[in-house]
Every structure is written in structure tokens, then in C-alpha cells.
Protein backbone atom coordinates (compact mmCIF):
# COMPACT_ATOMS: atom_id res chain seq x y z
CA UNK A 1 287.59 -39.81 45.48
CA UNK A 2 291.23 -40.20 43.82
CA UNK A 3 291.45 -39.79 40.18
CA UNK A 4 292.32 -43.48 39.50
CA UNK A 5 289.87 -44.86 41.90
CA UNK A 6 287.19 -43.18 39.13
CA UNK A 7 288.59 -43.44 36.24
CA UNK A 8 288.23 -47.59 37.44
CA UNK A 9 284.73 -47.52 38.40
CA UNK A 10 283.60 -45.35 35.65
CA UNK A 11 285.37 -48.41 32.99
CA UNK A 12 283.94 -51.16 35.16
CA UNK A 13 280.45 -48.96 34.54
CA UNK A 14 281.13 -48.97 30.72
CA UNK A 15 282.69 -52.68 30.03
CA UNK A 16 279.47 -53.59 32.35
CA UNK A 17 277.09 -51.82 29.88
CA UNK A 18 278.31 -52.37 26.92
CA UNK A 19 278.60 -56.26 27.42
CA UNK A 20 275.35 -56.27 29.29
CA UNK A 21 276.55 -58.37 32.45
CA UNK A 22 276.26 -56.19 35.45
CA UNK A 23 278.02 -58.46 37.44
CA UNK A 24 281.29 -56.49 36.34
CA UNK A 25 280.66 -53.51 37.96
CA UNK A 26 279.07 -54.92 41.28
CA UNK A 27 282.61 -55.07 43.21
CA UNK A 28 282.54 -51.11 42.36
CA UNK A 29 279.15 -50.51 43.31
CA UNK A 30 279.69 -51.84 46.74
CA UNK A 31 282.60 -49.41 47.71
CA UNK A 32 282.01 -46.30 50.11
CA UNK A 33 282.97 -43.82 47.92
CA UNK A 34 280.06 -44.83 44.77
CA UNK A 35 276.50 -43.40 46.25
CA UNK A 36 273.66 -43.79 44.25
CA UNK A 37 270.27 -41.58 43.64
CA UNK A 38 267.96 -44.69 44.89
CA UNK A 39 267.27 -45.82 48.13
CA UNK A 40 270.20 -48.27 48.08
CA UNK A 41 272.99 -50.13 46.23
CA UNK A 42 270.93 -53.19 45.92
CA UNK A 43 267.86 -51.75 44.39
CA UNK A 44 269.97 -49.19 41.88
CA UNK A 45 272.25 -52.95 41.16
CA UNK A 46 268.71 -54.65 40.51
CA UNK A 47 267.14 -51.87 38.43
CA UNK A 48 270.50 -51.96 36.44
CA UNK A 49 270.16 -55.24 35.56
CA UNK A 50 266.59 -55.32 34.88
CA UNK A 51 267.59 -52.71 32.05
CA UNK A 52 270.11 -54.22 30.57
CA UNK A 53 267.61 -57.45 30.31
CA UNK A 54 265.31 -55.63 28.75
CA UNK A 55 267.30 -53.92 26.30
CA UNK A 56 269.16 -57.70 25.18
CA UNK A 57 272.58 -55.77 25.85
CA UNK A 58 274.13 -59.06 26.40
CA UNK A 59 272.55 -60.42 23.32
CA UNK A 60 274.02 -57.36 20.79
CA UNK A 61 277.54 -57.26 19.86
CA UNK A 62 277.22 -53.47 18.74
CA UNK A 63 276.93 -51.75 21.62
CA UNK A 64 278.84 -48.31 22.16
CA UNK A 65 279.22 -45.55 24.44
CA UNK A 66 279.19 -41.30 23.96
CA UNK A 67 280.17 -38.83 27.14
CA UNK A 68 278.19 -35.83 27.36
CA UNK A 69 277.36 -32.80 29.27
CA UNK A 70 274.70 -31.77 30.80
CA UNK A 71 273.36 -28.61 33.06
CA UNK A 72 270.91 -28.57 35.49
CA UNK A 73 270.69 -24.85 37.28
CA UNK A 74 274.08 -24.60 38.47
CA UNK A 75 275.48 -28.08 38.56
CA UNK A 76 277.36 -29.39 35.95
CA UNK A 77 276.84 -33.69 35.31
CA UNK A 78 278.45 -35.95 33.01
CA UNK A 79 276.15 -38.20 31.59
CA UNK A 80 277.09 -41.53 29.97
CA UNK A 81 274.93 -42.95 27.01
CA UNK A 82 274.91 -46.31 25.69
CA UNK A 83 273.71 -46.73 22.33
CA UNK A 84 273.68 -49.36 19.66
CA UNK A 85 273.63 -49.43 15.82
CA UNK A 86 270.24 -50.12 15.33
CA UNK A 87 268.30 -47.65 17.47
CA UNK A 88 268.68 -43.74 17.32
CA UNK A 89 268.26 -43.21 21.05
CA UNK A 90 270.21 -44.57 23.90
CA UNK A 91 269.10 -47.75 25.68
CA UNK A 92 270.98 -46.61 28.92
CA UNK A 93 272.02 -43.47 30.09
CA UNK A 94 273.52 -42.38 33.70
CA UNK A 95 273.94 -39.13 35.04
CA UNK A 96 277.36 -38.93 36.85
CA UNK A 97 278.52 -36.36 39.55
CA UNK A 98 281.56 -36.53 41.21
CA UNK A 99 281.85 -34.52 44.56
CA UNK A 100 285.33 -34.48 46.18
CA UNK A 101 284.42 -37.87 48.48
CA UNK A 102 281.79 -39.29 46.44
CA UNK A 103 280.72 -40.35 42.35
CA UNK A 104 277.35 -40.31 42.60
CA UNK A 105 275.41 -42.03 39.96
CA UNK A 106 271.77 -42.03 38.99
CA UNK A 107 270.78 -44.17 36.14
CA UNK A 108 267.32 -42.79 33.92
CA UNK A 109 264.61 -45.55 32.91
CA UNK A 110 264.28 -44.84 29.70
């Protein structure tokens, strides 16, 4: 995956998020080079959107992002946490690897 081609679908994933309308970041989800940790596209796409419903993203103006880190044996993942101002934990969080081909993404209920 080219450096550009990421950087683009990991904004797409964050201006989706923070203003709660997944539709942004469906024209990214569909392309080769995006796999996801679910069965498919469509039911990662619908489980994405059935978060951000839950969570009123599109209803809350505050939203924000933080990067992190995180290890799991010997991999290395970038995670991506989207919080808001008036809960302590995140209300979304992905786990991102990129691979030299692929961004893979997996995104954690809770």
C-alpha cells in the first residue's frame, strides 16, 4: 500500500468517526488494498455504523481522536481511539496493521 493511499484512508477513517457518518469512509472501505478482521466489508461497514449509532457520534460536537501503540507478542499495531469530553474511555477504538499490500483494520466492540 503507498504511503499516500494510507495516509487517505486512515483520514477518511477519522473525519468518518469523529462526525459519526460512516458513509465517508465507505468509498475507502471498498478498495482492494483495506482488509478487514470480519468476515467481510459489508458486515465490518454495518457493525461500524451500528457503533457509531449507539454511541450518538453524530449527535456530539466534541468528539476527538488519540494514536497509540500497542503490542501483541511480536507484532506491533497502531490503534486509533475516539473519545469525547464527557466520557473517560473511548467510544471507538480500531486496531490498525499495515502489511506491505494491505491496512488491515479490526474495529473492538466496546
Amino acid at each position: 500500500m503507498k504511503s499516500k493511499t494510507y495516509k487517505k484512508t486512515l483520514e477518511a477513517l477519522i473525519k468518518s468517526a469523529i462526525y459519526g457518518n460512516a458513509k465517508i469512509f465507505f468509498p475507502f472501505l471498498k478498495k482492494e488494498d483495506v482488509s478487514v478482521t470480519m468476515y467481510n466489508k459489508v458486515q465490518f461497514y454495518n457493525f461500524y455504523k451500528q457503533m457509531i449509532s449507539c454511541n450518538n457520534l453524530n449527535i456530539r460536537k466534541d468528539n476527538y481522536y488519540k494514536w497509540g501503540r500497542l503490542k501483541i507478542g511480536y507484532k506491533n499495531y497502531l490503534t486509533l481511539k475516539i473519545f469525547n469530553n464527557t466520557y473517560k474511555y473511548p467510544l471507538l477504538t480500531f486496531i490498525i496493521e499495515k502489511t506491505n499490500s494491505q491496512l488491515i483494520l479490526k474495529l473492538m466492540p466496546f
